[in-house]
C-alpha atoms as a PDB file:
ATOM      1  CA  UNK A   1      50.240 108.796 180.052  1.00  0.00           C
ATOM      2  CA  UNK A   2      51.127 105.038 179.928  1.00  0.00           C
ATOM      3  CA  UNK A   3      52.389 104.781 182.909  1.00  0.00           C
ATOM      4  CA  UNK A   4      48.901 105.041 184.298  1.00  0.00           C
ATOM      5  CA  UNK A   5      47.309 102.419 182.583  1.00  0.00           C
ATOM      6  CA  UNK A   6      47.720  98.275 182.719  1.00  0.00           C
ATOM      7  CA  UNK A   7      49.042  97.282 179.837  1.00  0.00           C
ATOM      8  CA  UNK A   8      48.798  93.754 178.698  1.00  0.00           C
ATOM      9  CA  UNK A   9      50.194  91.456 176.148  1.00  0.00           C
ATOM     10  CA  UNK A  10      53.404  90.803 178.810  1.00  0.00           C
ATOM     11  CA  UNK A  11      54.604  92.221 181.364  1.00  0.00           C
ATOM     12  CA  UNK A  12      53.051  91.775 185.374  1.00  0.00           C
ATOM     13  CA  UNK A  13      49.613  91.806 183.894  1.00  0.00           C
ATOM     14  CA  UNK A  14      50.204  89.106 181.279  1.00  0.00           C
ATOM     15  CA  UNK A  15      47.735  86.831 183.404  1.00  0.00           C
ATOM     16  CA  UNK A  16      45.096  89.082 181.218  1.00  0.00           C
ATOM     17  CA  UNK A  17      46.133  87.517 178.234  1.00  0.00           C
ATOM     18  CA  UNK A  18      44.173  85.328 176.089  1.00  0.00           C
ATOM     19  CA  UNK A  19      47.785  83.094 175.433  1.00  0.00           C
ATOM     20  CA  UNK A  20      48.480  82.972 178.509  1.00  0.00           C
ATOM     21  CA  UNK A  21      48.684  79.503 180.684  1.00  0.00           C
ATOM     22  CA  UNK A  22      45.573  79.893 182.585  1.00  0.00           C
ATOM     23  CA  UNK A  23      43.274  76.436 181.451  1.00  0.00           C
ATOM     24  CA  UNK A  24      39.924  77.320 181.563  1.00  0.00           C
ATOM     25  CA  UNK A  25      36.570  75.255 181.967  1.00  0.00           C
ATOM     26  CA  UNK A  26      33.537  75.724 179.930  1.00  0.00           C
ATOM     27  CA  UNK A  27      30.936  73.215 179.325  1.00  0.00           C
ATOM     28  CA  UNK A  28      32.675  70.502 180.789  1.00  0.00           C
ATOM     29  CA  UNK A  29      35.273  70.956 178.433  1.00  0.00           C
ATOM     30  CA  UNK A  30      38.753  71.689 179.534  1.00  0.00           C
ATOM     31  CA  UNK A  31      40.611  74.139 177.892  1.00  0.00           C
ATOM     32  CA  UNK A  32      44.810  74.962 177.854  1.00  0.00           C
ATOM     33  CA  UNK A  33      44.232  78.414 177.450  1.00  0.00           C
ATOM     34  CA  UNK A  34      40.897  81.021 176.838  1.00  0.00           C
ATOM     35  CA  UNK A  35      42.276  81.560 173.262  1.00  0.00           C
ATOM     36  CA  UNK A  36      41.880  77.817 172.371  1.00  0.00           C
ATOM     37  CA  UNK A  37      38.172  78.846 173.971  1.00  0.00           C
ATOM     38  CA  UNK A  38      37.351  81.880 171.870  1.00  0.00           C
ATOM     39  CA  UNK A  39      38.762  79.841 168.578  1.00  0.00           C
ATOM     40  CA  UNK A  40      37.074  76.721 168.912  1.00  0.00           C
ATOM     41  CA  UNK A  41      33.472  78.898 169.540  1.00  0.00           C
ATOM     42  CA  UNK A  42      34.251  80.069 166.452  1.00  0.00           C
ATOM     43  CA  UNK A  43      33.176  76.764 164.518  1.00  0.00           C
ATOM     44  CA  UNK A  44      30.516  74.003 164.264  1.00  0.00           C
ATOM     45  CA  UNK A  45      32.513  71.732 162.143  1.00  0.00           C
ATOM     46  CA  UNK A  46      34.022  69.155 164.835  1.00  0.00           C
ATOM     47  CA  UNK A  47      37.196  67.945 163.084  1.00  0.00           C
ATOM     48  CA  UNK A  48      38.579  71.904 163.252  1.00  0.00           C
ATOM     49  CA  UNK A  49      37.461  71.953 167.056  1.00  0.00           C
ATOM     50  CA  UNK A  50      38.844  68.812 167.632  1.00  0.00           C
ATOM     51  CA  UNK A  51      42.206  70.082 166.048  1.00  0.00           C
ATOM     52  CA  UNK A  52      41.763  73.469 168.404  1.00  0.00           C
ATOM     53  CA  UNK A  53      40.984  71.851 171.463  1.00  0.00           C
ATOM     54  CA  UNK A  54      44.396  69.467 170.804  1.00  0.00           C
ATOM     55  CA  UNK A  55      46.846  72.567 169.640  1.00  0.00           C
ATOM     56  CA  UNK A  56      50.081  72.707 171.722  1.00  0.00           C
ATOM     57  CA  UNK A  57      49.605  76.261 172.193  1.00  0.00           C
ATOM     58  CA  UNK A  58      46.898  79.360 172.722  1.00  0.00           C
ATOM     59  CA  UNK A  59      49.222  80.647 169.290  1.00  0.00           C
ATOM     60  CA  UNK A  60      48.801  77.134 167.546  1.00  0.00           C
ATOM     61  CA  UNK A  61      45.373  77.354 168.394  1.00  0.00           C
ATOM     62  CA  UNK A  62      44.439  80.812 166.600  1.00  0.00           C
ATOM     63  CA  UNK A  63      46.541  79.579 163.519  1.00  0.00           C
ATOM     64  CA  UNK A  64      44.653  76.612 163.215  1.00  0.00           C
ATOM     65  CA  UNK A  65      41.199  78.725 163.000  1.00  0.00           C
ATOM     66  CA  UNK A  66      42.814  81.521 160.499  1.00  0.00           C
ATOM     67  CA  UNK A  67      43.721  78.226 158.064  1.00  0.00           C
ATOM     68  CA  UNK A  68      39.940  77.316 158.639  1.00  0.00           C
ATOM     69  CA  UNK A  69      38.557  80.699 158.368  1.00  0.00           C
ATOM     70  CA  UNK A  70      36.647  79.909 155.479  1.00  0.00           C
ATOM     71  CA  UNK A  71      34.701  77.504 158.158  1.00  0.00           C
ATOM     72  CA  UNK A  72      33.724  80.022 161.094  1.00  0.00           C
ATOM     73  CA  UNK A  73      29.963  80.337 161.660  1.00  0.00           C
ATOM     74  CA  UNK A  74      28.437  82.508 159.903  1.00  0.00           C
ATOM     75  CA  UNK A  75      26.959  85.110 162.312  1.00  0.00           C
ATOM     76  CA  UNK A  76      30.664  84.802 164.526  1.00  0.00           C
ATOM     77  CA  UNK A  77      30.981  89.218 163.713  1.00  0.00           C
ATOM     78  CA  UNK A  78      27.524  89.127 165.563  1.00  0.00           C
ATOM     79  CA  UNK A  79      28.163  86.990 168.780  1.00  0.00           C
ATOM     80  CA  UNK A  80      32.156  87.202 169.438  1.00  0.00           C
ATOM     81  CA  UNK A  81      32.089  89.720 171.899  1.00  0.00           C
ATOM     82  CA  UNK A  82      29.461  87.793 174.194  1.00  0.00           C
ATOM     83  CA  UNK A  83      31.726  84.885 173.203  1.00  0.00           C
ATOM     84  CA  UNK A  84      34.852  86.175 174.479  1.00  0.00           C
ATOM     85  CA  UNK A  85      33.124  87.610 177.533  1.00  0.00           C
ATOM     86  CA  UNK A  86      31.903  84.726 178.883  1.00  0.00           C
ATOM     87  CA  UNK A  87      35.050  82.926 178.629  1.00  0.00           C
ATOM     88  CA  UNK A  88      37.008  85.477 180.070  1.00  0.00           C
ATOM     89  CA  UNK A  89      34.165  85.851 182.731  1.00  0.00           C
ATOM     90  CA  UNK A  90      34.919  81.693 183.402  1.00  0.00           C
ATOM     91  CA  UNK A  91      38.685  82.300 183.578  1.00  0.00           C
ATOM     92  CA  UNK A  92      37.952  84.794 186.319  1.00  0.00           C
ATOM     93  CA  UNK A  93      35.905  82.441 188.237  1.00  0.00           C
ATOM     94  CA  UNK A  94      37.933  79.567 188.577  1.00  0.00           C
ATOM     95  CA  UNK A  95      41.252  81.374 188.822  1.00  0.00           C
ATOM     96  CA  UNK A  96      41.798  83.297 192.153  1.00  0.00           C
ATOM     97  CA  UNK A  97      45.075  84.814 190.886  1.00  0.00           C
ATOM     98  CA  UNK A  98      43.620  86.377 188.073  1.00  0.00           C
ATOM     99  CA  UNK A  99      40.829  88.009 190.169  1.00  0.00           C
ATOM    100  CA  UNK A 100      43.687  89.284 192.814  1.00  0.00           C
ATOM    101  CA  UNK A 101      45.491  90.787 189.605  1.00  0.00           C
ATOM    102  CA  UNK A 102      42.523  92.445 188.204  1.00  0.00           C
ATOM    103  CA  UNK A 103      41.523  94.006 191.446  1.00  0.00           C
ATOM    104  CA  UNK A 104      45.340  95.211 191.654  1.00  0.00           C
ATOM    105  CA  UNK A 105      44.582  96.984 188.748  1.00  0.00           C
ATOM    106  CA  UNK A 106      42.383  99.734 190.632  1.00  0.00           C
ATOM    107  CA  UNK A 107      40.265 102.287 188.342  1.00  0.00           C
ATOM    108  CA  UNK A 108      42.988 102.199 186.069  1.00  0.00           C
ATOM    109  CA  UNK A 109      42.798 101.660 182.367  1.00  0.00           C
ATOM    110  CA  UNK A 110      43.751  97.803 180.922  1.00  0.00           C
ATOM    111  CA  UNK A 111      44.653  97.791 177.302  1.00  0.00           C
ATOM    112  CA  UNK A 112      45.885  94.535 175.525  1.00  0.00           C
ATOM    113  CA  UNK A 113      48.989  96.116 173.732  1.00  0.00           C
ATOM    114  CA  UNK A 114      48.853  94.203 170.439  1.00  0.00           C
ATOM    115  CA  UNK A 115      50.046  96.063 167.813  1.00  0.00           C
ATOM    116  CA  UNK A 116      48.647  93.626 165.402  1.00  0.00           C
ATOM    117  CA  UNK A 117      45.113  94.019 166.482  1.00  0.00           C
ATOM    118  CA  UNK A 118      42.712  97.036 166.720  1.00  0.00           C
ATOM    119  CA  UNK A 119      39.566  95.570 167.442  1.00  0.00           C
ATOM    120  CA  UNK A 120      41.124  93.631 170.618  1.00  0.00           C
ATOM    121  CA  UNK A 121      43.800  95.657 171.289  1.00  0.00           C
ATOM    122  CA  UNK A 122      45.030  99.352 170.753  1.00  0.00           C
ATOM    123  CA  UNK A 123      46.344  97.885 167.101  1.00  0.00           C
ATOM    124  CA  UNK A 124      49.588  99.666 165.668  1.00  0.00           C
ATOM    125  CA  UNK A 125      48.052 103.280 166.083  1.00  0.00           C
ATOM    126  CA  UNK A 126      47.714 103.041 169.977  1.00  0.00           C
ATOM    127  CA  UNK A 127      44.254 104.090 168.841  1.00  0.00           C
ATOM    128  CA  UNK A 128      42.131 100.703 168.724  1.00  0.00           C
ATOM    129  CA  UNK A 129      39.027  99.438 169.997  1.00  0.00           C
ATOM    130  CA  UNK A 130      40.791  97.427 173.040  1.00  0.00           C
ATOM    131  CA  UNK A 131      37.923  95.557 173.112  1.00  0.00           C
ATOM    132  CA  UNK A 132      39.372  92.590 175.271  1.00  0.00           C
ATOM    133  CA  UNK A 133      40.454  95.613 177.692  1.00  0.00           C
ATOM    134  CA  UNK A 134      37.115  97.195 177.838  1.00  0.00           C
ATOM    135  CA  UNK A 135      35.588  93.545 178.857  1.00  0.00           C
ATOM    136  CA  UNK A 136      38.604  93.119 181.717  1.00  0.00           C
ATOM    137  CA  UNK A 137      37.387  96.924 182.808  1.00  0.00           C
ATOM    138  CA  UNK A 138      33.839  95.366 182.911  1.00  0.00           C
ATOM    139  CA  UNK A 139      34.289  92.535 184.799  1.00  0.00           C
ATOM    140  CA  UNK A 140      36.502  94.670 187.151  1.00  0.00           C
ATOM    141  CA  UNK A 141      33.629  97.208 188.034  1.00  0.00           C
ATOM    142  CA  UNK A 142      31.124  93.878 188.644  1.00  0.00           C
ATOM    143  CA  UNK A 143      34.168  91.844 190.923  1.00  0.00           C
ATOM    144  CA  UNK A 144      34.221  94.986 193.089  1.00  0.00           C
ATOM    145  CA  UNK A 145      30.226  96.129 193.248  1.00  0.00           C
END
């Protein structure tokens, strides 16, 4: 039943959200949001994450990377999920909100409710991979051990 789980991608939880305004902080670079994060890992070439980094929006962001998709590093498929943990792990740290919403969330399930997505989300089936879920779930059971 839905009503059990946290669902993400609006809604009370929307804090979960990669577009969300939460600027996050890694390697002393400051970013709007943790998609602009997650995109600019995705490439060595420093005009595209200069372009990233500068995008008006976590959305902006992401559409700057799928026109440069021919450019993402080559191994990305191997290292994005350590990728977007770690960000998401630094958006936890430095944003005490986000770790009061995520311990709100109990031992319930958090999906990211993208329809367009089923490797992040639960895609259009309801049946994804919710992988961004499955790292908030993670970093849930190590906030409250």
């Amino acid at each position: 039943m839905e009503s059990d789980k946290i669902l993400f991608y609006g809604g009370g939880f929307n804090c979960f959200s990669n577009l969300s305004s939460y600027a996050v902080e890694i390697d002393s670079l400051v970013f709007p949001t943790s998609e602009h994060a997650y995109q600019y890992a995705k490439f060595s070439d420093p005009m595209i994450k200069e372009k990233i980094l500068n995008a008006r929006s976590g959305y902006d962001a992401k559409m700057i990377a799928k026109e440069n998709n021919n450019a993402v590093t080559p191994n990305w498929h191997q290292i994005n999920l350590d990728v977007m943990e770690r960000i998401l792990r630094k958006k936890l740290e430095q944003h005490p909100h986000i770790r009061k919403k995520l311990l709100e969330t109990g031992s319930r399930e958090i999906i990211e409710t993208s329809n367009d997505d089923d490797f992040w989300g639960w895609g259009p089936n309801k049946t994804g991979q919710n992988n961004h879920g499955k790292i908030w779930m993670q970093l849930r059971r190590e906030l409250i051990n």
